[in-house]
N, C-alpha and C. Protein backbone atom coordinates (compact mmCIF):
# COMPACT_ATOMS: atom_id res chain seq x y z
N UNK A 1 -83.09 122.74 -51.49
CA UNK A 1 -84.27 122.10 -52.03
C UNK A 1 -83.85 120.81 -52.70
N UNK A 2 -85.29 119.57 -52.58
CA UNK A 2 -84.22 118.65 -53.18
C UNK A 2 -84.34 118.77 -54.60
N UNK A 3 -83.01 118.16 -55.45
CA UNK A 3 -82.80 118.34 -57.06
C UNK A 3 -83.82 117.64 -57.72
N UNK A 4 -84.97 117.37 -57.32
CA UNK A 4 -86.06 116.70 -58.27
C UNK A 4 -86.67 117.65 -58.90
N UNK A 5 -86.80 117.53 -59.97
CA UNK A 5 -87.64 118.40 -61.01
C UNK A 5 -87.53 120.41 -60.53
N UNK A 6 -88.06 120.83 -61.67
CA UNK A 6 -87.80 122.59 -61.51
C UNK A 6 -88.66 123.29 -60.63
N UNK A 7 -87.99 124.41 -60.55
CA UNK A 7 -89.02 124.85 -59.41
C UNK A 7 -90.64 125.06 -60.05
N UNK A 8 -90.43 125.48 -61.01
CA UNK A 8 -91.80 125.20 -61.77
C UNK A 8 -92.89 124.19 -61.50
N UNK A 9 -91.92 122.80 -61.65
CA UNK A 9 -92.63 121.59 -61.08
C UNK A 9 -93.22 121.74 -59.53
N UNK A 10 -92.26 122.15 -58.51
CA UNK A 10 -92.44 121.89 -57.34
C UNK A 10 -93.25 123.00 -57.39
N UNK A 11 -93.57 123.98 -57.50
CA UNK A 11 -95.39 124.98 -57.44
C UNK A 11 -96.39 124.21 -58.01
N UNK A 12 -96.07 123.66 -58.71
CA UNK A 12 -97.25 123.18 -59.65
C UNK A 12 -97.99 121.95 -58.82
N UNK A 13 -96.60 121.15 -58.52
CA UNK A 13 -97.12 119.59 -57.42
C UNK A 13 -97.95 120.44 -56.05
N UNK A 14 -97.14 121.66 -55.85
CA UNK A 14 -97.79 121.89 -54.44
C UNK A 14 -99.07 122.47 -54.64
N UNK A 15 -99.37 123.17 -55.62
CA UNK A 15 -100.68 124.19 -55.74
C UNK A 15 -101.49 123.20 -55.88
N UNK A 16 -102.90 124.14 -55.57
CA UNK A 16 -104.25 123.13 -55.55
C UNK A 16 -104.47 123.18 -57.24
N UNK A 17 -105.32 122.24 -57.72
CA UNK A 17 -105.05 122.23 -59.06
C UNK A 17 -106.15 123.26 -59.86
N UNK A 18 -107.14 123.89 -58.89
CA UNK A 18 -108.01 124.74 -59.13
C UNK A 18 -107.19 126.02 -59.60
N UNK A 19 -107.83 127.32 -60.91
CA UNK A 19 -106.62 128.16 -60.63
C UNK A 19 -107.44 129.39 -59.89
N UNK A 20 -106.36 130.71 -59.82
CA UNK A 20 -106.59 131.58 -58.85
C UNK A 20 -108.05 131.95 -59.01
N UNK A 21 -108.41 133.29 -58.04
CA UNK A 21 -109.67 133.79 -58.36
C UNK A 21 -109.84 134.80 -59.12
N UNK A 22 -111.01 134.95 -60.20
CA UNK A 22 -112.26 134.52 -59.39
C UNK A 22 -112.12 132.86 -59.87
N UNK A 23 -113.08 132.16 -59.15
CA UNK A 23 -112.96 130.63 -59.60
C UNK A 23 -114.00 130.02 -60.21
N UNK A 24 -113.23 129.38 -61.61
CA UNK A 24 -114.83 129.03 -62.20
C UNK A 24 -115.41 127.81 -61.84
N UNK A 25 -116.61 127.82 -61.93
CA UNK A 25 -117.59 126.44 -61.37
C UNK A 25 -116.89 125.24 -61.65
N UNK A 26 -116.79 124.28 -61.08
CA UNK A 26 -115.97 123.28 -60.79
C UNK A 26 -116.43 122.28 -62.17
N UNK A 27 -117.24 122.54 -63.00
CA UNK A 27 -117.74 121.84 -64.40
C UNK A 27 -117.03 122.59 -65.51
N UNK A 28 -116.53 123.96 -65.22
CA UNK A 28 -115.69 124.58 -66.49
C UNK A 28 -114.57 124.30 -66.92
N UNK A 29 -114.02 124.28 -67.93
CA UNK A 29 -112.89 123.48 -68.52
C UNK A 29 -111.83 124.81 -67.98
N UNK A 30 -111.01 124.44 -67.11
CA UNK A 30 -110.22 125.91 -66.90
C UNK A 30 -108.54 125.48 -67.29
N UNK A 31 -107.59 126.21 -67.45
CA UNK A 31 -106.05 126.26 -67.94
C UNK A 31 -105.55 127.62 -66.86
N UNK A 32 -104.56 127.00 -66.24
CA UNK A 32 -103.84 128.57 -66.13
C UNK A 32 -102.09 127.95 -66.26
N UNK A 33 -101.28 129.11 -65.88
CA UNK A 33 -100.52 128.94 -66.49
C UNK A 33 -99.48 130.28 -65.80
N UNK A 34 -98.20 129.25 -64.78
CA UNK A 34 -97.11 130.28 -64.17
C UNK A 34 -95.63 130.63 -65.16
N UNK A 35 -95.70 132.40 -64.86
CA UNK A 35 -94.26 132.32 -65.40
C UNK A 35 -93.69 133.10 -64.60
N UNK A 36 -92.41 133.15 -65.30
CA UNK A 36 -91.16 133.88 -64.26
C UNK A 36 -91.22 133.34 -62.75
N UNK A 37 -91.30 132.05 -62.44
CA UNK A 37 -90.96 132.38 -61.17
C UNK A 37 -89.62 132.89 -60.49
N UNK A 38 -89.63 133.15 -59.71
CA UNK A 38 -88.65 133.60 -58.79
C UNK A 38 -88.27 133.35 -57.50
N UNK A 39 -87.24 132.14 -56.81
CA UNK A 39 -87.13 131.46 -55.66
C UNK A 39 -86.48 132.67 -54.72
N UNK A 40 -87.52 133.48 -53.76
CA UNK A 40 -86.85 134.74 -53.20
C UNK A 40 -86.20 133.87 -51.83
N UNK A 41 -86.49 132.47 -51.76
CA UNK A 41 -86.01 132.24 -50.29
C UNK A 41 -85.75 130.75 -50.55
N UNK A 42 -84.95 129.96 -50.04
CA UNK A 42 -85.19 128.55 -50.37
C UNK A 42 -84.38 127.75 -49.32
N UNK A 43 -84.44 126.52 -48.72
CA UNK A 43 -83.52 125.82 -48.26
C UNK A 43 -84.16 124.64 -48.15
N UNK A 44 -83.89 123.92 -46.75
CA UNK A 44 -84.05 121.97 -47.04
C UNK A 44 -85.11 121.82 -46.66
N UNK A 45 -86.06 122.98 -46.05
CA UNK A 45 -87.30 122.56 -45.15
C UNK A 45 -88.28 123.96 -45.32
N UNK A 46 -88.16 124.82 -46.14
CA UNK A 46 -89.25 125.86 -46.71
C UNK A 46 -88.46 126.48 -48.01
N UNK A 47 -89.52 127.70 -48.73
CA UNK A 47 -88.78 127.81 -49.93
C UNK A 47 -90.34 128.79 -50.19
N UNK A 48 -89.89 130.51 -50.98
CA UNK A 48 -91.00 130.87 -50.83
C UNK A 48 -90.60 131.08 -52.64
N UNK A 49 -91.56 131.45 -53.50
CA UNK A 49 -91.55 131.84 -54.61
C UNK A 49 -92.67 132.67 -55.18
N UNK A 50 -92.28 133.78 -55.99
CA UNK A 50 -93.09 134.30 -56.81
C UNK A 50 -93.30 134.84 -58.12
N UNK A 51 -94.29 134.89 -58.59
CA UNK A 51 -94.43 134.41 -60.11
C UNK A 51 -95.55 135.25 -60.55
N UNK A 52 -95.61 135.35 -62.07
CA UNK A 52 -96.80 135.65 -62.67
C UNK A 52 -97.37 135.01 -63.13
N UNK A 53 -99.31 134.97 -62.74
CA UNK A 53 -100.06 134.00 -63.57
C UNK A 53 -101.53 134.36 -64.34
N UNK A 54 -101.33 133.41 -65.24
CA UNK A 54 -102.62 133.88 -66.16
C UNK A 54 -103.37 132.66 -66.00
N UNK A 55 -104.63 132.55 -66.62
CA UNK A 55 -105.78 131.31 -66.53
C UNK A 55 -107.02 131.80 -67.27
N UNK A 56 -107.58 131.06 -67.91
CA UNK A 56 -109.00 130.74 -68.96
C UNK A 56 -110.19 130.05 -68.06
N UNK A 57 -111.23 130.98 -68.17
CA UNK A 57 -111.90 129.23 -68.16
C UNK A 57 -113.55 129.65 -68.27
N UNK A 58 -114.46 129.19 -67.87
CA UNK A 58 -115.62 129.78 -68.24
C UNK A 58 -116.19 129.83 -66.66
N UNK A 59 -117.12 130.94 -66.57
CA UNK A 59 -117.81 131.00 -65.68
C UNK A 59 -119.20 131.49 -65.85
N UNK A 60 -120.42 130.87 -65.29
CA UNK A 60 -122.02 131.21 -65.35
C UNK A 60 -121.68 131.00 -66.98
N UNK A 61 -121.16 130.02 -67.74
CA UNK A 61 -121.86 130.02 -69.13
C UNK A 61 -120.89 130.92 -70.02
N UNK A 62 -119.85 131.81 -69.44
CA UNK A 62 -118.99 132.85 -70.41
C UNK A 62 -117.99 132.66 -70.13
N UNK A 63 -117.05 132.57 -71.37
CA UNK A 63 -115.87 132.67 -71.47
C UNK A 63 -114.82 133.68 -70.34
N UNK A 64 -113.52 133.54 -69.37
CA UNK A 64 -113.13 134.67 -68.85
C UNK A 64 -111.77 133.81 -68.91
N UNK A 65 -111.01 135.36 -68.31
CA UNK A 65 -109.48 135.31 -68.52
C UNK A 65 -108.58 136.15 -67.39
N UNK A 66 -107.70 135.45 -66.72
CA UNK A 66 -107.28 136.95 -65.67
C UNK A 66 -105.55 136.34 -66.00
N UNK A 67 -104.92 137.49 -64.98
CA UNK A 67 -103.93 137.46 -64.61
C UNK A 67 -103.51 138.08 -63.79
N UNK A 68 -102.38 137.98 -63.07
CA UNK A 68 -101.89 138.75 -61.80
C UNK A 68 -100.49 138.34 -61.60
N UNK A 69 -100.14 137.89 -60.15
CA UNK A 69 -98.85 137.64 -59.65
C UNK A 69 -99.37 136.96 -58.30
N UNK A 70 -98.44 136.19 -58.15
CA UNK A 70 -98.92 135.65 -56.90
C UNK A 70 -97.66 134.83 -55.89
N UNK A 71 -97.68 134.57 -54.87
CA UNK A 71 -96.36 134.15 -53.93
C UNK A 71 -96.98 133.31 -53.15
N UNK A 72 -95.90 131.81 -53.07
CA UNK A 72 -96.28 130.75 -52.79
C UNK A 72 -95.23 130.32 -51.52
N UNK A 73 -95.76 130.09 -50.20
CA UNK A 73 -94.55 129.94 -49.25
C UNK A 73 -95.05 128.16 -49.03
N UNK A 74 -93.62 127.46 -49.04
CA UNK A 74 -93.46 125.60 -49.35
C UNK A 74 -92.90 125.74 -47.75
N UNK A 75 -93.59 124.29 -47.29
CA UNK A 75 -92.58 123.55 -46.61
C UNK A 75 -92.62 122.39 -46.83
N UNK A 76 -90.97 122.04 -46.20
CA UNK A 76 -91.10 120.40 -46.80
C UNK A 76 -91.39 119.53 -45.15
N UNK A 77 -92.17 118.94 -45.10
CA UNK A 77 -93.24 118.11 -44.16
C UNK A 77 -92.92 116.78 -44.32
N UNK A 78 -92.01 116.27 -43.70
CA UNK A 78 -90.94 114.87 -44.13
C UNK A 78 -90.81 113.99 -45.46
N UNK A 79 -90.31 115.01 -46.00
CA UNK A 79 -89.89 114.62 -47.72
C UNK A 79 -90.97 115.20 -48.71
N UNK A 80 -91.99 115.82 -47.99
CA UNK A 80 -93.24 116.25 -48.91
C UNK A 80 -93.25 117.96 -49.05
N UNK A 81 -93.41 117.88 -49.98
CA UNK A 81 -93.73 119.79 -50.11
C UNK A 81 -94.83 120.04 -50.17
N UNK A 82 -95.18 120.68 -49.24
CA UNK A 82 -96.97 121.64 -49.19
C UNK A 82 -96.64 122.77 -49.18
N UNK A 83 -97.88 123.24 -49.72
CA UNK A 83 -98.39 124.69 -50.01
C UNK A 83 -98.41 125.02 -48.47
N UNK A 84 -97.94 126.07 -48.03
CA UNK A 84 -98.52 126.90 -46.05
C UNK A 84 -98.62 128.16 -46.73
N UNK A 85 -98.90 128.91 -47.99
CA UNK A 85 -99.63 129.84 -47.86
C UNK A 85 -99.76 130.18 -49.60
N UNK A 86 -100.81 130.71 -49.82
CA UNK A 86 -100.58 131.21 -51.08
C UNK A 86 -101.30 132.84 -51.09
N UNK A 87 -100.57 133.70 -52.17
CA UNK A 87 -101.19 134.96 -51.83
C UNK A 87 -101.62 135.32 -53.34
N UNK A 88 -102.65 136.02 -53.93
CA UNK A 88 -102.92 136.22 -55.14
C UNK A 88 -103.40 137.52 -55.58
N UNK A 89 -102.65 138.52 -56.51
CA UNK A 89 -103.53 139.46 -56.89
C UNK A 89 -103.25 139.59 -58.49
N UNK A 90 -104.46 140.63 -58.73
CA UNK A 90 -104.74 140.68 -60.10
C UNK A 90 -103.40 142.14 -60.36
């Protein structure tokens, strides 16, 4: 993988910036927030990782909160890292 920033960073650049589900209305102030990841696979051109995550945010008007775990498979797409899959449970 290349040595730019942590793997932390590189989930974070690749994920959509929405967080997991359920998903709040696109007007709610939302936060989430990965830990432990864990690089179970990695090299110069994919790289899968998984992690635990939590997130805030409001939905229909109320406050909510989840968490789960979730696994993120990267490829790198000529110098770029994208998301090719993400999997999420509570």
């Amino acid at each position: 993988m290349p040595s730019t920033g942590s793997p932390t960073d590189r989930i974070a650049a690749a994920k959509p910036s929405s967080p997991p589900s359920p998903r709040p209305s696109p007007s709610s102030a939302t936060r989430s927030k990965i830990d432990d990841p864990e690089w179970i696979a990695h090299s110069d051109d994919h790289a899968v990782c998984r992690y635990r995550f939590t997130w805030t945010g409001t939905i229909d008007s109320q406050p909510r909160s989840g968490s789960g775990r979730g696994t993120n498979v990267l490829v790198n797409n000529a110098g770029t890292w994208q998301m090719l899959h993400e999997h999420l449970s509570a």
